[in-house]
Each structure stands twice: as C-alpha cells, then as structure tokens.
N, C-alpha and C. Protein backbone atom coordinates (compact mmCIF):
# COMPACT_ATOMS: atom_id res chain seq x y z
N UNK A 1 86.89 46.70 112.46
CA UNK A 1 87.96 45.94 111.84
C UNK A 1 87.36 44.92 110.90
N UNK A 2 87.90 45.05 109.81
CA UNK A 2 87.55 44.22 108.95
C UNK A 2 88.80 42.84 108.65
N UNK A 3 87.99 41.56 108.65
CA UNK A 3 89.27 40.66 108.41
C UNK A 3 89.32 40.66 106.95
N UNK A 4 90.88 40.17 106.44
CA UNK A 4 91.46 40.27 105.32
C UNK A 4 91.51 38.36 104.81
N UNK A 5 92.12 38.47 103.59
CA UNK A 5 92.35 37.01 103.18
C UNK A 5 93.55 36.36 103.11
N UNK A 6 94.30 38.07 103.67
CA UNK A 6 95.87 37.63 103.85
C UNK A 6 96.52 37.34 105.44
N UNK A 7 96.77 36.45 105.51
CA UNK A 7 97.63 36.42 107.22
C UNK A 7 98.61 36.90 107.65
N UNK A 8 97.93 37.45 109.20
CA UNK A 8 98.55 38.68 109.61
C UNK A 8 98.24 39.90 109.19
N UNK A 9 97.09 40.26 108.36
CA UNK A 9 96.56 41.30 108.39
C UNK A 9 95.13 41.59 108.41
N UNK A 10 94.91 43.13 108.60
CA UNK A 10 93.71 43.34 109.42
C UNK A 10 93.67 44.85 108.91
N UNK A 11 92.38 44.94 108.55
CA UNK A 11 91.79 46.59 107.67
C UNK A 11 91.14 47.14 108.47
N UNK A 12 91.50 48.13 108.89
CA UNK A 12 90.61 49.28 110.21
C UNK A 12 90.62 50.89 109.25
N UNK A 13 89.08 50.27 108.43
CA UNK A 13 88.67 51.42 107.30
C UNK A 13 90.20 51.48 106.31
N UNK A 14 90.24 52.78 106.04
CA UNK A 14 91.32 53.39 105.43
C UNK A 14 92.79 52.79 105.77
N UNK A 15 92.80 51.98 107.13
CA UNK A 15 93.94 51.81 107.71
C UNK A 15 94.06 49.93 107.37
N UNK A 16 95.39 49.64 106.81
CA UNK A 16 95.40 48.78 106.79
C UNK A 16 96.98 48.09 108.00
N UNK A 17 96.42 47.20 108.75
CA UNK A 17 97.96 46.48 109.78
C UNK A 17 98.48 44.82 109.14
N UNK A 18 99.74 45.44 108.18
CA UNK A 18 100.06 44.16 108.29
C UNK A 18 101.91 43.97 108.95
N UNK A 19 101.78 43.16 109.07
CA UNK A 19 103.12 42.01 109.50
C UNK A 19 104.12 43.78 110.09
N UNK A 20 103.63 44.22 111.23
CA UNK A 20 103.70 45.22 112.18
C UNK A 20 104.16 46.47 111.45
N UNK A 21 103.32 46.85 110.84
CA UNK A 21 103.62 48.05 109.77
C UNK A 21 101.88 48.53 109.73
N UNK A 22 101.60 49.97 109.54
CA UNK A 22 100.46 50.44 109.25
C UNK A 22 100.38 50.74 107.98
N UNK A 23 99.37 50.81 107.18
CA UNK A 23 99.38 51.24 105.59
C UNK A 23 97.69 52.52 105.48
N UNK A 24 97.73 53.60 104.91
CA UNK A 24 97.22 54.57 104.97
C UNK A 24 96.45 54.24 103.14
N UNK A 25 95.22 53.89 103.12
CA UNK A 25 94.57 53.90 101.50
C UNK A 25 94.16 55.38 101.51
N UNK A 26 94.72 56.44 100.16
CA UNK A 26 94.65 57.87 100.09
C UNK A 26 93.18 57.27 98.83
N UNK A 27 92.29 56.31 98.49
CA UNK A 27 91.76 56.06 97.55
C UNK A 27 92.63 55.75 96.01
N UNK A 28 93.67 56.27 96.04
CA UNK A 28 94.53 55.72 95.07
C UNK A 28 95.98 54.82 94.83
N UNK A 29 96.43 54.78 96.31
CA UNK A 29 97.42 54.31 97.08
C UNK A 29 97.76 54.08 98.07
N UNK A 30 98.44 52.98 98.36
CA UNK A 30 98.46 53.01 99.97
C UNK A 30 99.93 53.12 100.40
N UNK A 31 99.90 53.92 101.41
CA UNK A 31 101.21 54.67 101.85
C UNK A 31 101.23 53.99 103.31
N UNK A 32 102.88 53.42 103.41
CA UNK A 32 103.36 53.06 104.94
C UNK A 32 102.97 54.13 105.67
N UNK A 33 102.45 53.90 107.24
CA UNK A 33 102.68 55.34 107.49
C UNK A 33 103.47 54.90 109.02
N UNK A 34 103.16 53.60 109.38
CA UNK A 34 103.86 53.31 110.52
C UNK A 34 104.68 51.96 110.26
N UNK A 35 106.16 52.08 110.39
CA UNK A 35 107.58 51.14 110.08
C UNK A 35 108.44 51.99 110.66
N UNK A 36 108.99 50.96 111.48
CA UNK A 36 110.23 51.26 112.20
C UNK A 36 110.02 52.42 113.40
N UNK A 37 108.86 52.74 114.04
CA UNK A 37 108.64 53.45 114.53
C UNK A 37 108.17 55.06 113.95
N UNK A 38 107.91 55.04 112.76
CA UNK A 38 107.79 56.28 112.24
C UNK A 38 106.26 56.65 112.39
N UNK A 39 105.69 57.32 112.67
CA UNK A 39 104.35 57.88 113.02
C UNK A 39 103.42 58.47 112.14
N UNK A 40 102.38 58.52 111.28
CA UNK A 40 101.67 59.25 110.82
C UNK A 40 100.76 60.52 111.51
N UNK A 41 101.13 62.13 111.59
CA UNK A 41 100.48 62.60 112.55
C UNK A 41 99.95 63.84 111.99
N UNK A 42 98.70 64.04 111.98
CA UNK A 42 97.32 64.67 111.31
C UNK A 42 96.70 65.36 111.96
N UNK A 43 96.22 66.77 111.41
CA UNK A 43 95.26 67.30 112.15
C UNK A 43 96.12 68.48 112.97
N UNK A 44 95.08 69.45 113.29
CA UNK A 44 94.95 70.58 114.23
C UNK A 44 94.33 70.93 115.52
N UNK A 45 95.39 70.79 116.56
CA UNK A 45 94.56 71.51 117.93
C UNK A 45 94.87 72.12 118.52
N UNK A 46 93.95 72.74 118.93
CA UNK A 46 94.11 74.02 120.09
C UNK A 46 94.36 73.49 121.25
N UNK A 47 95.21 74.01 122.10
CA UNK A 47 95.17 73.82 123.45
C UNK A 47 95.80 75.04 124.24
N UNK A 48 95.99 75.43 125.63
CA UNK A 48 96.68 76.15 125.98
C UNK A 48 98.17 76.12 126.90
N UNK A 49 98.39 76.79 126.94
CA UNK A 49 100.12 76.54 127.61
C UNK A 49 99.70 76.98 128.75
N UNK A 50 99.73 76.02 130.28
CA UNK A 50 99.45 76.77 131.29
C UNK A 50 100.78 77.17 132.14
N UNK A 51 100.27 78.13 133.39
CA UNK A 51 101.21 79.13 133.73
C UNK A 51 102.58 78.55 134.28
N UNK A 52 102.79 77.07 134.53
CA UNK A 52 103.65 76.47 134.64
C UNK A 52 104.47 75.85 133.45
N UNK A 53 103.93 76.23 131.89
CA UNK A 53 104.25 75.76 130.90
C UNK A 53 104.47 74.41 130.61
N UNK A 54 102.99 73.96 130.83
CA UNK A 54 102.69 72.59 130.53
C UNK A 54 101.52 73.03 129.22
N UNK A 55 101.80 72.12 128.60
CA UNK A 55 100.81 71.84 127.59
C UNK A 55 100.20 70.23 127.52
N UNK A 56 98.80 70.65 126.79
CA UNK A 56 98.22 68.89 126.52
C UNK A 56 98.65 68.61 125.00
N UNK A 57 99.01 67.13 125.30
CA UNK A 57 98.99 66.54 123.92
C UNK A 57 97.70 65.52 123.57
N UNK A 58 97.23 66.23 122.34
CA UNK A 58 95.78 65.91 122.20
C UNK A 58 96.17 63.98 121.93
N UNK A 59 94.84 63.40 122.39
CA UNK A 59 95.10 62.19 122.68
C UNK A 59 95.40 61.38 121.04
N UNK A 60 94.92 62.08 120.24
CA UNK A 60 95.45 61.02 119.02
C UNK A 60 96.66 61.06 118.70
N UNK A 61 97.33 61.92 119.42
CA UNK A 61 99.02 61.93 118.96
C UNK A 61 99.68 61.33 120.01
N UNK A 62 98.74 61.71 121.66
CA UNK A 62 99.36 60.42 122.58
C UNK A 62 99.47 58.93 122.35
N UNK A 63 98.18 58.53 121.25
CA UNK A 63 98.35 57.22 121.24
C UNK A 63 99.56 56.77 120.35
N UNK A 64 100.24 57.90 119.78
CA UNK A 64 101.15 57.22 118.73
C UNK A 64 102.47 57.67 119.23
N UNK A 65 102.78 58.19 120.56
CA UNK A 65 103.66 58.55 121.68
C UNK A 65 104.14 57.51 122.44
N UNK A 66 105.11 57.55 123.30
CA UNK A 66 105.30 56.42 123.99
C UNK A 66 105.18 57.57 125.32
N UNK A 67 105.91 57.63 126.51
CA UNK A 67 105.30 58.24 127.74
C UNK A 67 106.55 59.29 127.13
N UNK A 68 107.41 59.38 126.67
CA UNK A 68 108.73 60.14 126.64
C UNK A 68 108.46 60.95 124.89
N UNK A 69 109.00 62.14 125.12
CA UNK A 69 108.78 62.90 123.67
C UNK A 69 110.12 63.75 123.61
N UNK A 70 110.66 63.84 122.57
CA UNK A 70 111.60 64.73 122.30
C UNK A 70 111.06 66.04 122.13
N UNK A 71 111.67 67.69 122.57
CA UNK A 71 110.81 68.75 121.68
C UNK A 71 112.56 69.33 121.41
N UNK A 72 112.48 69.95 120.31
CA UNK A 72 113.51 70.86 119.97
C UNK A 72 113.25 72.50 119.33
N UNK A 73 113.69 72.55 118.58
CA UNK A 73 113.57 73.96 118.07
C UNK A 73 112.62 73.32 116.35
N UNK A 74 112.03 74.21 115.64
CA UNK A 74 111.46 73.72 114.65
C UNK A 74 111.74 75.30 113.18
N UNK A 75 111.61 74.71 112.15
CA UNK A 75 111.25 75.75 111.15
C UNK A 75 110.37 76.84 111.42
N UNK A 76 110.31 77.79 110.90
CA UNK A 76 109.30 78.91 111.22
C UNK A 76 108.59 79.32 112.14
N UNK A 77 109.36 79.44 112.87
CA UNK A 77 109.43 79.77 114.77
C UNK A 77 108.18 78.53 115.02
N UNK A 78 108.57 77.78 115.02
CA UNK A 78 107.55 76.43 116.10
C UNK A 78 108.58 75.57 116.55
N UNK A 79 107.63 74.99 117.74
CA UNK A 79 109.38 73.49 118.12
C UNK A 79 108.31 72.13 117.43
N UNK A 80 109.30 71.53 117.41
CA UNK A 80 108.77 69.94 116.95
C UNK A 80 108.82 68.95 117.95
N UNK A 81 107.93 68.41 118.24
CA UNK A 81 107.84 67.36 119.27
C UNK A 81 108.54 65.72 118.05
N UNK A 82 109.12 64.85 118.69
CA UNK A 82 109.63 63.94 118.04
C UNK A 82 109.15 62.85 118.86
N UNK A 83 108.52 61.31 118.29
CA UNK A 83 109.01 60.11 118.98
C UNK A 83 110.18 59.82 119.36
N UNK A 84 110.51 59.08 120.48
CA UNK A 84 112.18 59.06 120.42
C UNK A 84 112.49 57.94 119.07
N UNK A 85 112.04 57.51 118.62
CA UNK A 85 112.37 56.94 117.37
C UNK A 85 113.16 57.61 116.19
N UNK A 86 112.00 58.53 115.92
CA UNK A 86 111.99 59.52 115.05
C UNK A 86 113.10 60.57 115.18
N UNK A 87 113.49 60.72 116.77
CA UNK A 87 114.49 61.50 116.82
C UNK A 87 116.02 60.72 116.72
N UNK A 88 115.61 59.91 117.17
CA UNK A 88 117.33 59.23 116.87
C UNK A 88 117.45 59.19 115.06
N UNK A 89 116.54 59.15 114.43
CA UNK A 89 116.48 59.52 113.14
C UNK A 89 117.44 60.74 112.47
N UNK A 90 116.95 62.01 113.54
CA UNK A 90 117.15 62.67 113.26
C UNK A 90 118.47 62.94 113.61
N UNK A 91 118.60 62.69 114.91
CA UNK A 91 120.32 62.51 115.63
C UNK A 91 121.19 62.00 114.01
N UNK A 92 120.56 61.21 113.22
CA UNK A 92 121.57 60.16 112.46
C UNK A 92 121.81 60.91 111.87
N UNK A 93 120.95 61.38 111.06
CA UNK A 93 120.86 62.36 109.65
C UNK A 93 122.05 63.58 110.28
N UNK A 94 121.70 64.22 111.74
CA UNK A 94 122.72 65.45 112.09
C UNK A 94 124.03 64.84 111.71
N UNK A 95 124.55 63.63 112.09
CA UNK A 95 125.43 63.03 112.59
C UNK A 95 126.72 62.82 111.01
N UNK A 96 125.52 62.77 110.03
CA UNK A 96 126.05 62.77 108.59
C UNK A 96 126.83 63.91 107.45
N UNK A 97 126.31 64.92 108.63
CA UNK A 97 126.49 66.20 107.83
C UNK A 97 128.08 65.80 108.32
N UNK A 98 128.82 67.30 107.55
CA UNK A 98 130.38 67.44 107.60
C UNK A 98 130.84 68.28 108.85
N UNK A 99 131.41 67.82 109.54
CA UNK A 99 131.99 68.73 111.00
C UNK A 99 132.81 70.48 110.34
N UNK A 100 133.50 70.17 109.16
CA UNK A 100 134.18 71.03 108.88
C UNK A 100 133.38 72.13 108.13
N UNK A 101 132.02 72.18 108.10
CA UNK A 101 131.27 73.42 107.46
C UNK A 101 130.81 74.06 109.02
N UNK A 102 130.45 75.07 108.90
CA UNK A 102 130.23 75.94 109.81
C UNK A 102 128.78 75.87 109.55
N UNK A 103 128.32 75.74 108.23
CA UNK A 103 126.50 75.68 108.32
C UNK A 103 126.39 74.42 108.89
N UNK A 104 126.85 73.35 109.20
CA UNK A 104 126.66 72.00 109.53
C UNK A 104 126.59 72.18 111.34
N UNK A 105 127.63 72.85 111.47
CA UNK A 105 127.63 72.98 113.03
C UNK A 105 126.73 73.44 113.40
N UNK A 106 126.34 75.19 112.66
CA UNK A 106 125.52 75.63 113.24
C UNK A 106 123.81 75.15 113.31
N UNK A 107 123.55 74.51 112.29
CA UNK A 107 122.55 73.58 112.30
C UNK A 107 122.47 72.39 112.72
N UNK A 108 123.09 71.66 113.56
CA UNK A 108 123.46 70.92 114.18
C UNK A 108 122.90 71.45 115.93
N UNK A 109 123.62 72.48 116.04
CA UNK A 109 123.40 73.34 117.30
C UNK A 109 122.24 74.15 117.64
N UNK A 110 121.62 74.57 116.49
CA UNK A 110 120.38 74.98 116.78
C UNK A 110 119.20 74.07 116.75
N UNK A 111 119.69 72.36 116.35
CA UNK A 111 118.17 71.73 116.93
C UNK A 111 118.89 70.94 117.64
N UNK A 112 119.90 70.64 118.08
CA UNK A 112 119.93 69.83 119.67
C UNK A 112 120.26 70.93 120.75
N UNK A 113 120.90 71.89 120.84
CA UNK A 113 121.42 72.22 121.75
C UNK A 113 120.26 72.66 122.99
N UNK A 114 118.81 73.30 122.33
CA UNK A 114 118.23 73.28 123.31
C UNK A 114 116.75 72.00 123.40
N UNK A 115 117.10 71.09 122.59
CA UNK A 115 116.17 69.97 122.47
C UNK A 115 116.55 69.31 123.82
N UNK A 116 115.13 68.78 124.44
CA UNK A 116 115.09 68.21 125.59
C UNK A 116 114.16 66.96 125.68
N UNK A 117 114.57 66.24 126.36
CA UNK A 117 113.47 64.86 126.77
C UNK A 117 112.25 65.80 128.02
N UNK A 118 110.77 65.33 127.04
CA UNK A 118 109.92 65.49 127.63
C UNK A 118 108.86 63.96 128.19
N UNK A 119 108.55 64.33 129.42
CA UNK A 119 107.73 63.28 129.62
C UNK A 119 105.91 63.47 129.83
N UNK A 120 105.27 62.77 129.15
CA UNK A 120 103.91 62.96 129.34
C UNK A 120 103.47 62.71 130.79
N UNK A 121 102.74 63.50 131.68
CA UNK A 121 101.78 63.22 132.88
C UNK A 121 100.77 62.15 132.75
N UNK A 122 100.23 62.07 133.83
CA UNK A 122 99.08 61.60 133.66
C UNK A 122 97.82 62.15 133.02
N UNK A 123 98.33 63.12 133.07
CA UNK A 123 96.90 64.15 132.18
C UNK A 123 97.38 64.31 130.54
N UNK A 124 98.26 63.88 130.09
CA UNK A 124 98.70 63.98 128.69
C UNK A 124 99.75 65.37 128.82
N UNK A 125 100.13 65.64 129.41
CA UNK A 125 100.67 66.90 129.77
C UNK A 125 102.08 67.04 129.38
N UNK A 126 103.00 67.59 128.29
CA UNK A 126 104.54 67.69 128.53
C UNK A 126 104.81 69.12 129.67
N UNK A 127 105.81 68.91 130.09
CA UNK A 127 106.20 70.52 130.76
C UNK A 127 107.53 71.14 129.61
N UNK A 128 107.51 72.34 128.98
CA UNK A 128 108.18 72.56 128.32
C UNK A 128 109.07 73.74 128.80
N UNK A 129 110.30 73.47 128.55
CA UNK A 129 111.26 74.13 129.28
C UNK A 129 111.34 75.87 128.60
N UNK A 130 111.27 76.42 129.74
CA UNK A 130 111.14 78.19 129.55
C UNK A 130 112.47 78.37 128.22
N UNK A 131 113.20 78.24 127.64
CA UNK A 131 114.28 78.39 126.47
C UNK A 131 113.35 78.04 125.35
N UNK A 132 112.66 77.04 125.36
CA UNK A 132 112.24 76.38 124.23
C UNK A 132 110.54 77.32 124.24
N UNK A 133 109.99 77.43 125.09
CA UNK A 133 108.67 78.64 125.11
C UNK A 133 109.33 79.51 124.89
N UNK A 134 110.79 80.55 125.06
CA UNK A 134 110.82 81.75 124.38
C UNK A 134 111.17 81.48 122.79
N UNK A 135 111.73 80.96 123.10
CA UNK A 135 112.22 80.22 121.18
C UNK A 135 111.44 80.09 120.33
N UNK A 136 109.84 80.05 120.73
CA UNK A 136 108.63 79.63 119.99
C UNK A 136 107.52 80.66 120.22
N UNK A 137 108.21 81.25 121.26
CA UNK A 137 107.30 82.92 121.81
C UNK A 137 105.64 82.43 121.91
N UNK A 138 105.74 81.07 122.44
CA UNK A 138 103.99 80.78 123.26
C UNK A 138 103.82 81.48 124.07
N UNK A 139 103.04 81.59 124.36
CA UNK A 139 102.12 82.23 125.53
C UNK A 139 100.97 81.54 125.68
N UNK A 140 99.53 81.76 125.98
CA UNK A 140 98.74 81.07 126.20
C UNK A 140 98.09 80.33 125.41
N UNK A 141 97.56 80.73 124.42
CA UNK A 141 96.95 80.09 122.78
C UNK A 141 98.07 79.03 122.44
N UNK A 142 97.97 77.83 121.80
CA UNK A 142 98.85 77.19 120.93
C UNK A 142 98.06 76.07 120.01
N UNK A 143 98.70 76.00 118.84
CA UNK A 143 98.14 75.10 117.96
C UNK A 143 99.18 73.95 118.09
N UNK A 144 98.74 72.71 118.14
CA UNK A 144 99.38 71.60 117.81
C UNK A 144 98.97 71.69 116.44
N UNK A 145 99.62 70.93 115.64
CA UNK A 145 99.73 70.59 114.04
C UNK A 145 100.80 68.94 114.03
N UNK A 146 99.32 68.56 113.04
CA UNK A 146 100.32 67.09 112.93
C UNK A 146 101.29 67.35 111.81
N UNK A 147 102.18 67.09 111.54
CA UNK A 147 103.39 67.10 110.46
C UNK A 147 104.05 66.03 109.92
N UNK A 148 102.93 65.09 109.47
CA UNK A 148 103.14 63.57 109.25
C UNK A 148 104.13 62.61 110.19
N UNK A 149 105.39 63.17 110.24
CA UNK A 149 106.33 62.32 111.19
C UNK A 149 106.60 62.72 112.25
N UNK A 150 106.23 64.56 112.56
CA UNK A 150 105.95 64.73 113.92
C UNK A 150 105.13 65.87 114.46
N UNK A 151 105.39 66.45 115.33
CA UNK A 151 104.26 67.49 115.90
C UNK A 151 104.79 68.68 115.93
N UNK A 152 104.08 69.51 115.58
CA UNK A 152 104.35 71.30 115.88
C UNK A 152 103.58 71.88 117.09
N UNK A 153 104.35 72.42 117.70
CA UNK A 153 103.72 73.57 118.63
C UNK A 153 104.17 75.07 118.12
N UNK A 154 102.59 75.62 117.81
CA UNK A 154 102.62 76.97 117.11
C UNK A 154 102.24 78.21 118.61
N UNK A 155 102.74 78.78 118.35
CA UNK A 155 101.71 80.39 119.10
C UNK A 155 100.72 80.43 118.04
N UNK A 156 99.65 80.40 118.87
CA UNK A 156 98.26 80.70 117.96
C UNK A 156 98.33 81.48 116.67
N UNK A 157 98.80 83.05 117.09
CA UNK A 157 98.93 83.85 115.87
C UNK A 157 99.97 83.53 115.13
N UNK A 158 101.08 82.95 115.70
CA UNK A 158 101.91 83.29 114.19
C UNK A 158 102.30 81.74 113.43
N UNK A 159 100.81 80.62 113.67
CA UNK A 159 100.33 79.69 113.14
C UNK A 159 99.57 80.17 112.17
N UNK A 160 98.39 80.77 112.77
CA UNK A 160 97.53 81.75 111.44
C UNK A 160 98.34 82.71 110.88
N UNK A 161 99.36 82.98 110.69
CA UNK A 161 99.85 83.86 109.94
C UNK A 161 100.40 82.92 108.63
N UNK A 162 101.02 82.13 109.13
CA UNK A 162 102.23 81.05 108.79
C UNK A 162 100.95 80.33 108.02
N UNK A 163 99.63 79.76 108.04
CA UNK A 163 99.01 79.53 107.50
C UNK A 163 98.01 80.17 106.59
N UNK A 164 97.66 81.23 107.40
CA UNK A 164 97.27 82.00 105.83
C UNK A 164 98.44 82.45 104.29
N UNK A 165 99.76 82.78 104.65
CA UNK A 165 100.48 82.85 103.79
C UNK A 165 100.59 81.58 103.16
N UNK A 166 100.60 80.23 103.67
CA UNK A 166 101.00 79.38 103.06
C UNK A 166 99.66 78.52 101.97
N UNK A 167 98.49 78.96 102.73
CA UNK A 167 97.53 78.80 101.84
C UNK A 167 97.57 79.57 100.92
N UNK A 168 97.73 80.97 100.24
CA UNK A 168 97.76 81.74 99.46
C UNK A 168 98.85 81.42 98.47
N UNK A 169 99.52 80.55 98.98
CA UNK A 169 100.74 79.78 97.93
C UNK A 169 100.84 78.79 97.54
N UNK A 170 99.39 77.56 97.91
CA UNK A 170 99.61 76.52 98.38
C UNK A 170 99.41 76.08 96.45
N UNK A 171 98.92 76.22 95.92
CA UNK A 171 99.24 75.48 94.29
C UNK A 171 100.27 75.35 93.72
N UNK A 172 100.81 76.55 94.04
CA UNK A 172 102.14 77.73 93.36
C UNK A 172 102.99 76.31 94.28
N UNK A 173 103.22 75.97 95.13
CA UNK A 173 103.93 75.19 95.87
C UNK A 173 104.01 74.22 95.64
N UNK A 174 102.47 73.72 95.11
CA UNK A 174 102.68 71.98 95.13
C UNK A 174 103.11 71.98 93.83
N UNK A 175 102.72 72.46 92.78
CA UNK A 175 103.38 72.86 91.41
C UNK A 175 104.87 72.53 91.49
N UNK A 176 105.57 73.08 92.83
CA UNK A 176 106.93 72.70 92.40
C UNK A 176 106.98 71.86 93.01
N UNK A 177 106.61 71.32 94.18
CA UNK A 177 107.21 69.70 94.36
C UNK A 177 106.45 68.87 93.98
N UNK A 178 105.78 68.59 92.63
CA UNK A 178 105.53 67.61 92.32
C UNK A 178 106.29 66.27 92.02
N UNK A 179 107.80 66.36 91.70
CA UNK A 179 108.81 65.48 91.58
C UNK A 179 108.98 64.40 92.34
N UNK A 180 108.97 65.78 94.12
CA UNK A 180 109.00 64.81 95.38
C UNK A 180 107.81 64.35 95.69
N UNK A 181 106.70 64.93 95.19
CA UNK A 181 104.79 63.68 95.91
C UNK A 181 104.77 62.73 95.09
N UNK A 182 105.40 62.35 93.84
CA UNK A 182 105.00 61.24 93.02
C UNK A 182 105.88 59.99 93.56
C-alpha cells in the first residue's frame, strides 16, 4: 500500500481506495470497479462439481462475496453467481420491464424462477441445486469465469467451445461495440 496526498485514500498498485469506492488504473484510466456494492470479477478457474453438487468458489471471488450468493440461470448455457447486491440490481432492472409483453414475462421467469440463495461453507463451497446443474449440464469439470460484475459457472467443454468461437470473433466484436467501451 502506498499512501496518497489525498485523505481517505490509499493506492494498492493498480488499485486505488478512496472515500469507500475501489478505482481500477487500466494505464490509461481509472475505472470504479467497487460502488454501491458492485464487484470487479476477473480471471479463470477450474474447479470440480462434487458428487453432492457442491462446488469451490475460488478465494479471490470469495473475498468480494459476502457468506450468501445468488446463482440463477445465465446466457449461453452457464448460471451466474450474483452478490446479493448485484442481484437486487438485477431484481430492479426485471422489475422495469412491461408485465404486458410476453418476452418480458418470459424473461423475467427464466432468470428468477429457478435462481436460488446460495450459501458459502466453510470450505468456500456453494451447494447448487440439481435444476440449476441440469440447466448448465455440469458434471464434473467446471470453469468459473469472472464477468466483471459477476461469476459464471461453465461445463468445462462447452466453456472451451463458447471460448474458442468467441476468440475467433473477438476483433470483429469489439469493432462493433466500440460506442459502448468508450
């Protein structure tokens, strides 16, 4: 930790803490990454789903966990683990859509209806409910993936699948959202 010249804040490398907010230096900018409970979450790990369908949550994403985790259903067959922060977020945003569309409902219903409160063990452990492992078709292999505001749980293979295609697109991609990174 490095001290600063401003009060109330404090530089840990790349990471800067001020007045209870985290700030992320990319070398050209520095990006909030923690306000209001929102999480910055990075990186790839392996772990396995054991036969009771518990999984570990690798410890750098425990530290930015509280003991309780939301998991629901996710994009491209994975579920998303949520802070409960982050998920009442998401509760809001559901909450905005229009009752009277039928895509609103049904997307509405496919990430709460089988989203559940998970709690971490003492071993870092969630237990994930058998609906939400077929929904995501784990089995033993799984990749965690950080997803800036929250976590993925992949089946091994159809993470590497989902990632080799998406590397093979990945210019072609950022090309078009350049609008939204600036």
């Amino acid at each position: 930790m490095l001290s600063s010249p401003y009060h109330n804040c404090a530089i840990f490398g790349k990471y800067l803490y001020f007045y209870n907010s985290f700030y992320y230096n990319s070398g050209r900018k520095w990006y909030n990454v923690v306000k209001g409970g929102n999480h910055m979450f990075i990186g790839e790990y392996h772990h396995n789903l054991d036969g009771k369908g518990r999984i570990i949550i690798p410890v750098k994403f425990r530290e930015l966990f509280s003991n309780k985790v939301i998991v629901s259903k996710g994009f491209d067959g994975c579920l998303n683990v949520y802070t409960l922060s982050k998920w009442q977020e998401v509760l809001e945003s559901l909450a905005k859509l229009p009752n009277t569309k039928i895509e609103s409902r049904q997307y509405k219903h496919m990430i709460t209806a089988k989203a559940t409160e998970c709690e971490l063990d003492n071993q870092g452990r969630i237990l994930l409910p058998a609906p939400l492992i077929a929904e995501a078709t784990l089995e033993k292999a799984c990749i965690l993936v950080g997803a800036v505001d929250h976590v993925e749980i992949w089946a091994q293979e159809r993470w590497e699948s989902y990632y080799d295609q998406a590397q093979a697109n990945f210019e072609e991609v950022a090309e078009k959202l350049t609008d939204f990174l600036i």
